[in-house]
PDB file of N, CA and C in Angstrom:
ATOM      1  N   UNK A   1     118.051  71.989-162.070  1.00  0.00           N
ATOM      2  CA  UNK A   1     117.575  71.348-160.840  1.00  0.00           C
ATOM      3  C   UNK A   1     116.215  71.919-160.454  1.00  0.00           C
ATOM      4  N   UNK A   2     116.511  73.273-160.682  1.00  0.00           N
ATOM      5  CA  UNK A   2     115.010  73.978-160.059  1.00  0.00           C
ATOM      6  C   UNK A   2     113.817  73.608-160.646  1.00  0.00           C
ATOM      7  N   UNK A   3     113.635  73.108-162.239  1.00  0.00           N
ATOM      8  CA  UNK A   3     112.869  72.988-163.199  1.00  0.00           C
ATOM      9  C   UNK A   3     112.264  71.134-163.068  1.00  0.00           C
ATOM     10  N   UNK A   4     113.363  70.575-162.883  1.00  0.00           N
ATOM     11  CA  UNK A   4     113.336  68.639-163.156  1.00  0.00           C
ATOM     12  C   UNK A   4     113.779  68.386-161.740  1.00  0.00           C
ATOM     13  N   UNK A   5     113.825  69.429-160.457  1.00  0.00           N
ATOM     14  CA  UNK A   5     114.232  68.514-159.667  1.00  0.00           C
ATOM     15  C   UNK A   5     112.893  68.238-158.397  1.00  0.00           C
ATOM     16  N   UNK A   6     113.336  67.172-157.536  1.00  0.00           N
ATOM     17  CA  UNK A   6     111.976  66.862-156.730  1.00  0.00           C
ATOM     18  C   UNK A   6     112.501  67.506-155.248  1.00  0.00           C
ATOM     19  N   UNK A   7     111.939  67.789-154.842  1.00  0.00           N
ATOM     20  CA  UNK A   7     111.046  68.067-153.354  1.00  0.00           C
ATOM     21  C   UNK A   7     111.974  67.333-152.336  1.00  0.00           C
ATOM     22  N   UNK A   8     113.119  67.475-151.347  1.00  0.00           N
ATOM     23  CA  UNK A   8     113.235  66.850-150.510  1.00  0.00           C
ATOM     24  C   UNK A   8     113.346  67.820-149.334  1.00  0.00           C
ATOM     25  N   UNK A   9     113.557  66.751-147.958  1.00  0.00           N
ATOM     26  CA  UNK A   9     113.410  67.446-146.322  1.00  0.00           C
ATOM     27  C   UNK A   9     114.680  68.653-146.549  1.00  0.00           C
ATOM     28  N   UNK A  10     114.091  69.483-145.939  1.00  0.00           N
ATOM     29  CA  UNK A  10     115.096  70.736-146.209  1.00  0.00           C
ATOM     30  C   UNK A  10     116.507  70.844-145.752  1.00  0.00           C
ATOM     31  N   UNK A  11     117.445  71.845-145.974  1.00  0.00           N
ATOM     32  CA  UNK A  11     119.010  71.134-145.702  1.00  0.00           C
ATOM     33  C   UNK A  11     118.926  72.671-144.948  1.00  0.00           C
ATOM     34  N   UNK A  12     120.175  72.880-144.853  1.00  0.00           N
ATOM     35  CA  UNK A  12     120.043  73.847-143.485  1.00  0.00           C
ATOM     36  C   UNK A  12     119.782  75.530-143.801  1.00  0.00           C
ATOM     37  N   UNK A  13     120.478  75.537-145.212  1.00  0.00           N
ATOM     38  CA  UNK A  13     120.347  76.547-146.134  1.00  0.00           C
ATOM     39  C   UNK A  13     119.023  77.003-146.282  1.00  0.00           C
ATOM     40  N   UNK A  14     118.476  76.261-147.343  1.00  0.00           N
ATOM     41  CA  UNK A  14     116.957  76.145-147.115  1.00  0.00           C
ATOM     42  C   UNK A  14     116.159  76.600-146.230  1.00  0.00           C
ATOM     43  N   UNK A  15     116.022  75.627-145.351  1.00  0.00           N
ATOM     44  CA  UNK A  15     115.546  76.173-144.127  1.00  0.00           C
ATOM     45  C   UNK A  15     115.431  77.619-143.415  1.00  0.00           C
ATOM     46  N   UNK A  16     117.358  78.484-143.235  1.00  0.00           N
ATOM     47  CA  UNK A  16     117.489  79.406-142.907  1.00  0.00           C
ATOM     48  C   UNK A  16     116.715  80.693-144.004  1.00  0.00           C
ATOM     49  N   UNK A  17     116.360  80.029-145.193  1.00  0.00           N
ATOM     50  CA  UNK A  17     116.058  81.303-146.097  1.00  0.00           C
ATOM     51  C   UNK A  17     114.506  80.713-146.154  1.00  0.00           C
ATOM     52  N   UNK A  18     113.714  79.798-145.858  1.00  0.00           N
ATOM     53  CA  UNK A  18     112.226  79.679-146.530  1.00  0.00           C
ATOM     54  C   UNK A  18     112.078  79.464-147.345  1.00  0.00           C
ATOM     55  N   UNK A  19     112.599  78.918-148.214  1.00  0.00           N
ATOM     56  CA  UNK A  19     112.729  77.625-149.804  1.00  0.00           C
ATOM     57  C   UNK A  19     112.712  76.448-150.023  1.00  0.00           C
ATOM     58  N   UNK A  20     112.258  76.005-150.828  1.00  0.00           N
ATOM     59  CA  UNK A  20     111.699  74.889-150.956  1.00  0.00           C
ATOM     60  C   UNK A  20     113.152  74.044-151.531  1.00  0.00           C
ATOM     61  N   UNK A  21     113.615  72.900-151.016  1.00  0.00           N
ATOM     62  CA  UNK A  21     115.102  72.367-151.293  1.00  0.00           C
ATOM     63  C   UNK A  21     114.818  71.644-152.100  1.00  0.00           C
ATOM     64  N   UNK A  22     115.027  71.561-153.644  1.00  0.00           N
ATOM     65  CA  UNK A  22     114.872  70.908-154.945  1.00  0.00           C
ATOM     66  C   UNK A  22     115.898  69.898-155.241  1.00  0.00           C
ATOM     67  N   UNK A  23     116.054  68.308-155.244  1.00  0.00           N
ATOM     68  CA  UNK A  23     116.760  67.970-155.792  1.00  0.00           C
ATOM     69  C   UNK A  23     116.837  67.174-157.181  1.00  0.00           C
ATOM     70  N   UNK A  24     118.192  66.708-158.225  1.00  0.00           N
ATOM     71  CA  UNK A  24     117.944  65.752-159.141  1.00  0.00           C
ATOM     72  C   UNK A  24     118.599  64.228-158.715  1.00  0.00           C
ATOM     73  N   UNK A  25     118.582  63.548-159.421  1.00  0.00           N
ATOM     74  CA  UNK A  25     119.481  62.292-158.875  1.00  0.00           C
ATOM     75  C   UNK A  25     120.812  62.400-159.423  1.00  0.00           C
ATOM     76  N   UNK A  26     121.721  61.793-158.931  1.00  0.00           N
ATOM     77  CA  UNK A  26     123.224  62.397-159.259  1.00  0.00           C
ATOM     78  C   UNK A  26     123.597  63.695-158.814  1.00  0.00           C
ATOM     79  N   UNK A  27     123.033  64.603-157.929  1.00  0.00           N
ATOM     80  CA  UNK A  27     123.907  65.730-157.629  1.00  0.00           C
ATOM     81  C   UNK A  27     123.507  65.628-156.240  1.00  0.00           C
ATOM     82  N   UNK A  28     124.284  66.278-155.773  1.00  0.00           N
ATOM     83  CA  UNK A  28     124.700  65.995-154.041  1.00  0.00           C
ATOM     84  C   UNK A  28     124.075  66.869-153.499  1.00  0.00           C
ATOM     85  N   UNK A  29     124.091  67.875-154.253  1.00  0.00           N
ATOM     86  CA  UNK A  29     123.345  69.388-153.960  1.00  0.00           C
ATOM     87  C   UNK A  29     121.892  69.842-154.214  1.00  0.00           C
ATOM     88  N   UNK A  30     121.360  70.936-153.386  1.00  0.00           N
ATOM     89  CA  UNK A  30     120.286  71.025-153.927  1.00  0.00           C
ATOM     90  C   UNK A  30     120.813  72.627-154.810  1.00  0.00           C
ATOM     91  N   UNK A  31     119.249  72.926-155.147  1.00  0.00           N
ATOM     92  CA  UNK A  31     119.395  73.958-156.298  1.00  0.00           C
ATOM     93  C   UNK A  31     119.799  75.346-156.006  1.00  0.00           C
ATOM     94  N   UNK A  32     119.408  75.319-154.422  1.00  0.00           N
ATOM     95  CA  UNK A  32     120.281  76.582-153.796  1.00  0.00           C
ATOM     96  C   UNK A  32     121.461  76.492-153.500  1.00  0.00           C
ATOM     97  N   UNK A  33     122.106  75.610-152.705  1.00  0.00           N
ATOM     98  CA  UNK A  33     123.343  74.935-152.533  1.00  0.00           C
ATOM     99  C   UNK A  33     124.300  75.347-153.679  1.00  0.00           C
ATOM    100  N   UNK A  34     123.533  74.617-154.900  1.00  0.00           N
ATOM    101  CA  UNK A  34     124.547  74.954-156.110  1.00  0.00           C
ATOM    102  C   UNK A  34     124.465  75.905-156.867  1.00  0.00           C
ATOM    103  N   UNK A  35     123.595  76.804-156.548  1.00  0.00           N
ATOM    104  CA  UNK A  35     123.819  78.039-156.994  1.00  0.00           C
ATOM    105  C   UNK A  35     124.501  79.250-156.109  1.00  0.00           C
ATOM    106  N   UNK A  36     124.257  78.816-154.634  1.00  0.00           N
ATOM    107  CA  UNK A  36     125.580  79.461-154.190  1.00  0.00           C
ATOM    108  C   UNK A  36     126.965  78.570-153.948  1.00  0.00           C
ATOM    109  N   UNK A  37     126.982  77.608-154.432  1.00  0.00           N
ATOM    110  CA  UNK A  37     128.245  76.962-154.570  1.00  0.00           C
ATOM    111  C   UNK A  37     129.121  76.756-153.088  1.00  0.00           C
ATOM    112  N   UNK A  38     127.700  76.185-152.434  1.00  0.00           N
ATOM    113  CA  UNK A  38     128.064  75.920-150.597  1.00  0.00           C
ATOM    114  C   UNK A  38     127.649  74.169-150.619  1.00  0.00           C
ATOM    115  N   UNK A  39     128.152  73.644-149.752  1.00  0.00           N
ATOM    116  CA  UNK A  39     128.192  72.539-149.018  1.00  0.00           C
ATOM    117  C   UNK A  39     126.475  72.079-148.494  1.00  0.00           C
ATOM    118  N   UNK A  40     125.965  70.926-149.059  1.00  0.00           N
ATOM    119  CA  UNK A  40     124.136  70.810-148.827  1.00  0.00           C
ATOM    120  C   UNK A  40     124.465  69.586-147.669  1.00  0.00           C
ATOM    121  N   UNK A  41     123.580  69.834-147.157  1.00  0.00           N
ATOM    122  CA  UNK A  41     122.916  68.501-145.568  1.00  0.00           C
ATOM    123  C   UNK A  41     121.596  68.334-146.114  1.00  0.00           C
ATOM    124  N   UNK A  42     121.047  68.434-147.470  1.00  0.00           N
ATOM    125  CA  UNK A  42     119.888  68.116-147.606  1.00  0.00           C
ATOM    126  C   UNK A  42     119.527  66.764-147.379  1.00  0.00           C
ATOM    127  N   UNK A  43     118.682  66.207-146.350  1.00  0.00           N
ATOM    128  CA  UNK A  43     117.905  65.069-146.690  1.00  0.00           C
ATOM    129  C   UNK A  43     117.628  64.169-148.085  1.00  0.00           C
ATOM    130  N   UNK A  44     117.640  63.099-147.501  1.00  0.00           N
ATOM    131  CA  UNK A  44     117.872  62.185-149.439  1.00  0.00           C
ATOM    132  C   UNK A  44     116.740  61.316-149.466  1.00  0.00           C
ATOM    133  N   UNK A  45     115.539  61.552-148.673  1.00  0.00           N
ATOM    134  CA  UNK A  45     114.100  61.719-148.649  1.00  0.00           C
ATOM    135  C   UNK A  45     113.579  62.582-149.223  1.00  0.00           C
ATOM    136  N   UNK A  46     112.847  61.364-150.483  1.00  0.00           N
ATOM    137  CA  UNK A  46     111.593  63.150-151.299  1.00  0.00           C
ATOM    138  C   UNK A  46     110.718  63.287-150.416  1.00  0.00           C
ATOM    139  N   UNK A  47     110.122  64.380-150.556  1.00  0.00           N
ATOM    140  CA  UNK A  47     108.837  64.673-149.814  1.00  0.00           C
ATOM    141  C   UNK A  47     107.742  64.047-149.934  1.00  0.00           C
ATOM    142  N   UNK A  48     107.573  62.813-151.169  1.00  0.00           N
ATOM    143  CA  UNK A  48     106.547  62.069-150.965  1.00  0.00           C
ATOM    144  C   UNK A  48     106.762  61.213-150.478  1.00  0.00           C
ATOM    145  N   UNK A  49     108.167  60.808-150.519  1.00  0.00           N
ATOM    146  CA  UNK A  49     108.518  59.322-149.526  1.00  0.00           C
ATOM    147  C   UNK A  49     108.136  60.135-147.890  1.00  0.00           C
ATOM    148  N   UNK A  50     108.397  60.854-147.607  1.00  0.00           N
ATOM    149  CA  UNK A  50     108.159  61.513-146.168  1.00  0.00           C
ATOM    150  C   UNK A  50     106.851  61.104-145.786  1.00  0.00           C
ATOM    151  N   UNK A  51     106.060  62.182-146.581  1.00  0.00           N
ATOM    152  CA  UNK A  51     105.019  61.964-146.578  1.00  0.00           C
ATOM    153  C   UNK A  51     103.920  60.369-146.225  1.00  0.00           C
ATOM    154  N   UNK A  52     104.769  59.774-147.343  1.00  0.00           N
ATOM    155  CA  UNK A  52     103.978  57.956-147.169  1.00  0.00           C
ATOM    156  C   UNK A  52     104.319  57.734-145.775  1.00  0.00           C
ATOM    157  N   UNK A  53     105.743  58.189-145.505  1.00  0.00           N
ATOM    158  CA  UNK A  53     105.817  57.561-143.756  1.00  0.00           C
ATOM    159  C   UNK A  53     105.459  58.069-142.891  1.00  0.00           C
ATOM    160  N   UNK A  54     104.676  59.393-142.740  1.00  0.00           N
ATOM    161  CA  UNK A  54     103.846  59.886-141.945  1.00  0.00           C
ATOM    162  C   UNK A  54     102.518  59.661-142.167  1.00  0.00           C
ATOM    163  N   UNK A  55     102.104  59.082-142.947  1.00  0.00           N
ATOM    164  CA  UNK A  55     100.827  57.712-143.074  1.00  0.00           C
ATOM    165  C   UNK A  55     100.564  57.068-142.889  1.00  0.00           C
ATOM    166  N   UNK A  56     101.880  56.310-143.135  1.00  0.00           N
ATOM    167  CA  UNK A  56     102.274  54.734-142.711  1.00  0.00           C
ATOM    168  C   UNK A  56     101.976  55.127-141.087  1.00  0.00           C
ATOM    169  N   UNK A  57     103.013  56.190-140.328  1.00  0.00           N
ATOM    170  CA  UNK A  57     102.908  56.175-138.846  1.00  0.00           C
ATOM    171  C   UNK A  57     101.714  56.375-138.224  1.00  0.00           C
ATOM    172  N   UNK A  58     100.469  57.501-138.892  1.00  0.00           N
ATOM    173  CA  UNK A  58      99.329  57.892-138.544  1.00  0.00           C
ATOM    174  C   UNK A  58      98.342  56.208-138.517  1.00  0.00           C
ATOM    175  N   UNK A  59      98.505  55.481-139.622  1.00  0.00           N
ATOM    176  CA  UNK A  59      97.713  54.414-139.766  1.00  0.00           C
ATOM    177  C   UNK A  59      97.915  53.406-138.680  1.00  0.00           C
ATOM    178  N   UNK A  60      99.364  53.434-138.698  1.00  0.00           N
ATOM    179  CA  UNK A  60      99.925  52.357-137.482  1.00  0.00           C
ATOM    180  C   UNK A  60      98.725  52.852-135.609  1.00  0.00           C
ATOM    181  N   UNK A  61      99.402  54.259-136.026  1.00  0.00           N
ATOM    182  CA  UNK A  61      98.381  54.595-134.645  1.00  0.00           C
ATOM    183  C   UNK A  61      97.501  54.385-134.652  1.00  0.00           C
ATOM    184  N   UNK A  62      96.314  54.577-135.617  1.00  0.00           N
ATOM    185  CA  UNK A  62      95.296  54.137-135.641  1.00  0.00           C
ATOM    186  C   UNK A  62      94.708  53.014-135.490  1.00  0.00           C
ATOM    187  N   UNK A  63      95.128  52.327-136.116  1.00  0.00           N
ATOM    188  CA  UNK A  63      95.304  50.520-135.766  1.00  0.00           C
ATOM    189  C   UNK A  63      95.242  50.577-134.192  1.00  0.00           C
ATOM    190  N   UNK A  64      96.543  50.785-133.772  1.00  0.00           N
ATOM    191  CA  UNK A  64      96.170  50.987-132.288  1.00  0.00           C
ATOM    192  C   UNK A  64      95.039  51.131-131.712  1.00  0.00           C
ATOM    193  N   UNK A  65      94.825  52.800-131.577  1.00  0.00           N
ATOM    194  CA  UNK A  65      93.955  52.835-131.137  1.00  0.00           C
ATOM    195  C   UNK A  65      92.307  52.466-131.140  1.00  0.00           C
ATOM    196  N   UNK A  66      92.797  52.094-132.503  1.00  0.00           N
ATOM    197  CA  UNK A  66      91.114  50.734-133.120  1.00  0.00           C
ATOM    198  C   UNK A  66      91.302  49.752-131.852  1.00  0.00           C
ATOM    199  N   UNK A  67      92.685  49.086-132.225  1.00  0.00           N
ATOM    200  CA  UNK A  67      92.478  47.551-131.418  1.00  0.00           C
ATOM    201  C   UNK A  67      92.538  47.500-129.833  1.00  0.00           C
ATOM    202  N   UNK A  68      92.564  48.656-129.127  1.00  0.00           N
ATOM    203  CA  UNK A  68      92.736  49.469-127.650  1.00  0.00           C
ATOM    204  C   UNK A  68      90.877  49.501-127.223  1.00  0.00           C
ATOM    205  N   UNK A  69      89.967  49.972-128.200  1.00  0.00           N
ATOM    206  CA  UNK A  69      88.868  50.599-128.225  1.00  0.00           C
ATOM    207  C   UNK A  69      88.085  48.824-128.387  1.00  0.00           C
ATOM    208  N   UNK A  70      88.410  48.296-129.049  1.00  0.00           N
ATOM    209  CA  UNK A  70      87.911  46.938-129.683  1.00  0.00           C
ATOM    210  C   UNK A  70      87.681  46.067-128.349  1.00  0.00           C
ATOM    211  N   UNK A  71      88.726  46.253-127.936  1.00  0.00           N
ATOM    212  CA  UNK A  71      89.249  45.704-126.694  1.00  0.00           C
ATOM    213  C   UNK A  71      88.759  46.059-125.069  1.00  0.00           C
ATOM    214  N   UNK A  72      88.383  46.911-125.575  1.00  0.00           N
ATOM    215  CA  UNK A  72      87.164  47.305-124.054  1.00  0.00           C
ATOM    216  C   UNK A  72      86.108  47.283-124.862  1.00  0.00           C
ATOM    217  N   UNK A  73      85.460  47.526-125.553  1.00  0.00           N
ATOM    218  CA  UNK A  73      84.088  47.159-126.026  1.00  0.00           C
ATOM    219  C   UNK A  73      83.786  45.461-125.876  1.00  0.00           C
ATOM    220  N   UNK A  74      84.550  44.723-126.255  1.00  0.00           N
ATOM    221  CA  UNK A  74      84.450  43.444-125.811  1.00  0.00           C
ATOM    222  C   UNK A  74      84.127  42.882-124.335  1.00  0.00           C
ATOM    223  N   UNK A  75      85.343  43.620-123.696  1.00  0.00           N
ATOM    224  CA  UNK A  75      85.042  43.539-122.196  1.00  0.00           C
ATOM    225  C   UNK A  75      83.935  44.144-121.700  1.00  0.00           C
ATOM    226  N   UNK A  76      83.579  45.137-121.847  1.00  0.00           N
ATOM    227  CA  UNK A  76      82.111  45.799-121.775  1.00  0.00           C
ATOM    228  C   UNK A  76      80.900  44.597-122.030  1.00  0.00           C
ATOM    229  N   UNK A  77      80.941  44.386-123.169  1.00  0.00           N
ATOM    230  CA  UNK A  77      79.676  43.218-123.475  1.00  0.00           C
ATOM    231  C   UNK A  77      79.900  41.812-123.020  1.00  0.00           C
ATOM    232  N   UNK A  78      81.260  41.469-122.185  1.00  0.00           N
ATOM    233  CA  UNK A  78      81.063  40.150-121.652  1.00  0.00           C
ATOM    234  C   UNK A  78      80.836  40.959-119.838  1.00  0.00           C
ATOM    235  N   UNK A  79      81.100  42.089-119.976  1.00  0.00           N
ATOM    236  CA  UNK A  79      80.249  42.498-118.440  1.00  0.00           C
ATOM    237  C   UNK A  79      79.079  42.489-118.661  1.00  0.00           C
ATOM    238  N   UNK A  80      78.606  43.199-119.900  1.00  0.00           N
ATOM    239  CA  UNK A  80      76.885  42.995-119.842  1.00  0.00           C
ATOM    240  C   UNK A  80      76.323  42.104-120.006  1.00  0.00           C
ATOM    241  N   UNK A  81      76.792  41.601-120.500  1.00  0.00           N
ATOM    242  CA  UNK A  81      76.029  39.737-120.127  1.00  0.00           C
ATOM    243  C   UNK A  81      76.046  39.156-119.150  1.00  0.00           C
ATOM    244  N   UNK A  82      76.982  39.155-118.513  1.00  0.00           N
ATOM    245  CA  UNK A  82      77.185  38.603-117.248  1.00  0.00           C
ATOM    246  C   UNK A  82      76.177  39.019-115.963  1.00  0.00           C
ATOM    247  N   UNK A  83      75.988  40.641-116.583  1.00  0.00           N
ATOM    248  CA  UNK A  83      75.332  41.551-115.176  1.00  0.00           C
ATOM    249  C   UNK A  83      73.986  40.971-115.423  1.00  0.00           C
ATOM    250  N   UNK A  84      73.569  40.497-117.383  1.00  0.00           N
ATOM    251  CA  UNK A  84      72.051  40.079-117.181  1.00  0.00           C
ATOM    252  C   UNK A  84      72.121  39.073-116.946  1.00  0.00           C
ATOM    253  N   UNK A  85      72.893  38.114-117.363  1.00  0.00           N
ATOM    254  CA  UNK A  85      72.315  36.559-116.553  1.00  0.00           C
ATOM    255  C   UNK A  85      72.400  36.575-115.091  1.00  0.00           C
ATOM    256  N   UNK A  86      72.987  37.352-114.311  1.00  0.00           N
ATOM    257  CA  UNK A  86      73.147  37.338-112.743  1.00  0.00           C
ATOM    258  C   UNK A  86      71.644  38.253-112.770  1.00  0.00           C
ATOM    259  N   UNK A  87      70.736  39.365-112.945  1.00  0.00           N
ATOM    260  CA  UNK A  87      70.102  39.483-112.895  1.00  0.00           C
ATOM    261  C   UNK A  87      68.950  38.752-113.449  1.00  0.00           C
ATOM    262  N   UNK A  88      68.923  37.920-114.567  1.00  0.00           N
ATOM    263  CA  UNK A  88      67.987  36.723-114.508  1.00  0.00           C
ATOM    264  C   UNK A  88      68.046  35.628-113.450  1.00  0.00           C
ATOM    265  N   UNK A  89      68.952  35.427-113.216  1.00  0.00           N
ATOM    266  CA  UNK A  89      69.214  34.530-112.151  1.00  0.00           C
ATOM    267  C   UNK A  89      68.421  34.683-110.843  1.00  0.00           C
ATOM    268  N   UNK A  90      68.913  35.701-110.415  1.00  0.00           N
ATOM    269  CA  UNK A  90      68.350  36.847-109.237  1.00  0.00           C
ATOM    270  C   UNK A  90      66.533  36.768-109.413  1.00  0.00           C
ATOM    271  N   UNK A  91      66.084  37.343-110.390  1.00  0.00           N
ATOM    272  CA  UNK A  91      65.030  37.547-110.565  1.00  0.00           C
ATOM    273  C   UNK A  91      64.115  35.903-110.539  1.00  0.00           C
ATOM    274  N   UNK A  92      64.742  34.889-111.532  1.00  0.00           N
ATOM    275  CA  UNK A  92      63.910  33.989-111.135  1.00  0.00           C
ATOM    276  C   UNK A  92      64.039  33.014-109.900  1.00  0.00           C
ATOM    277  N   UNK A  93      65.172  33.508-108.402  1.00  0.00           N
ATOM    278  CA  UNK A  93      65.298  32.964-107.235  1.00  0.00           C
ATOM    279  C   UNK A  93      64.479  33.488-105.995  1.00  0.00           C
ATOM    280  N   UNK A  94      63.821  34.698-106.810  1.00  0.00           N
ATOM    281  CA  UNK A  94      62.583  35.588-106.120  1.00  0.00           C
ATOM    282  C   UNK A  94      63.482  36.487-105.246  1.00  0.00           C
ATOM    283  N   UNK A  95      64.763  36.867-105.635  1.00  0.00           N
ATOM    284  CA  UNK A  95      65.627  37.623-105.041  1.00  0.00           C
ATOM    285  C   UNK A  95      65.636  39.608-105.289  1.00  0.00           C
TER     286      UNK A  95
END
C-alpha cells in the first residue's frame, strides 16, 4: 500500500500521528490502519480529487466576484454618462 498506494483525506489515525494516509483500491484500509491492524475512517477522496474541488470552489468564487465587480463598473459608466450629458446639457442652456 505504502509503495502503489495514493494519497487520500486523512482518517483519524493518521491524523493523530502526522502521516500521510496511503490508499490502494480494494482495501478498506489505509497503510497504517493495516499495519496496525485497527479499524480506518479514511476518506475515499484522493487528494487530487480534493484538490480539483478546491479549484473548482476557488474558481466558482472568482467568477463571482468577477461578475459582482463587472457589475458596478457598468453602473459606474452609465452614471458617467449620464453626469456628462446632464453637464452638456447644462453647459449649452448657459446654466
Amino acid at each position: 500500500i505504502e509503495s502503489t498506494g495514493y494519497e487520500v483525506m486523512l482518517c483519524s489515525l493518521c491524523l493523530e500521528e502526522g502521516v500521510r494516509c496511503k490508499m490502494v483500491d480494494g482495501v478498506k484500509s489505509c497503510s497504517q490502519c493495516t499495519k496496525r491492524g485497527c479499524s480506518c475512517d479514511a476518506g475515499w477522496v484522493s487528494m487530487s480529487s480534493q484538490r480539483l474541488l478546491e479549484r473548482q470552489r476557488e474558481l466558482a468564487d472568482a467568477q463571482a466576484r468577477l461578475s459582482e465587480s463587472l457589475g458596478r463598473l457598468f453602473r459606474l459608466k452609465k452614471q458617467q454618462r449620464f453626469l456628462q450629458e446632464k453637464g452638456i446639457k447644462l453647459v449649452n442652456e448657459g446654466l
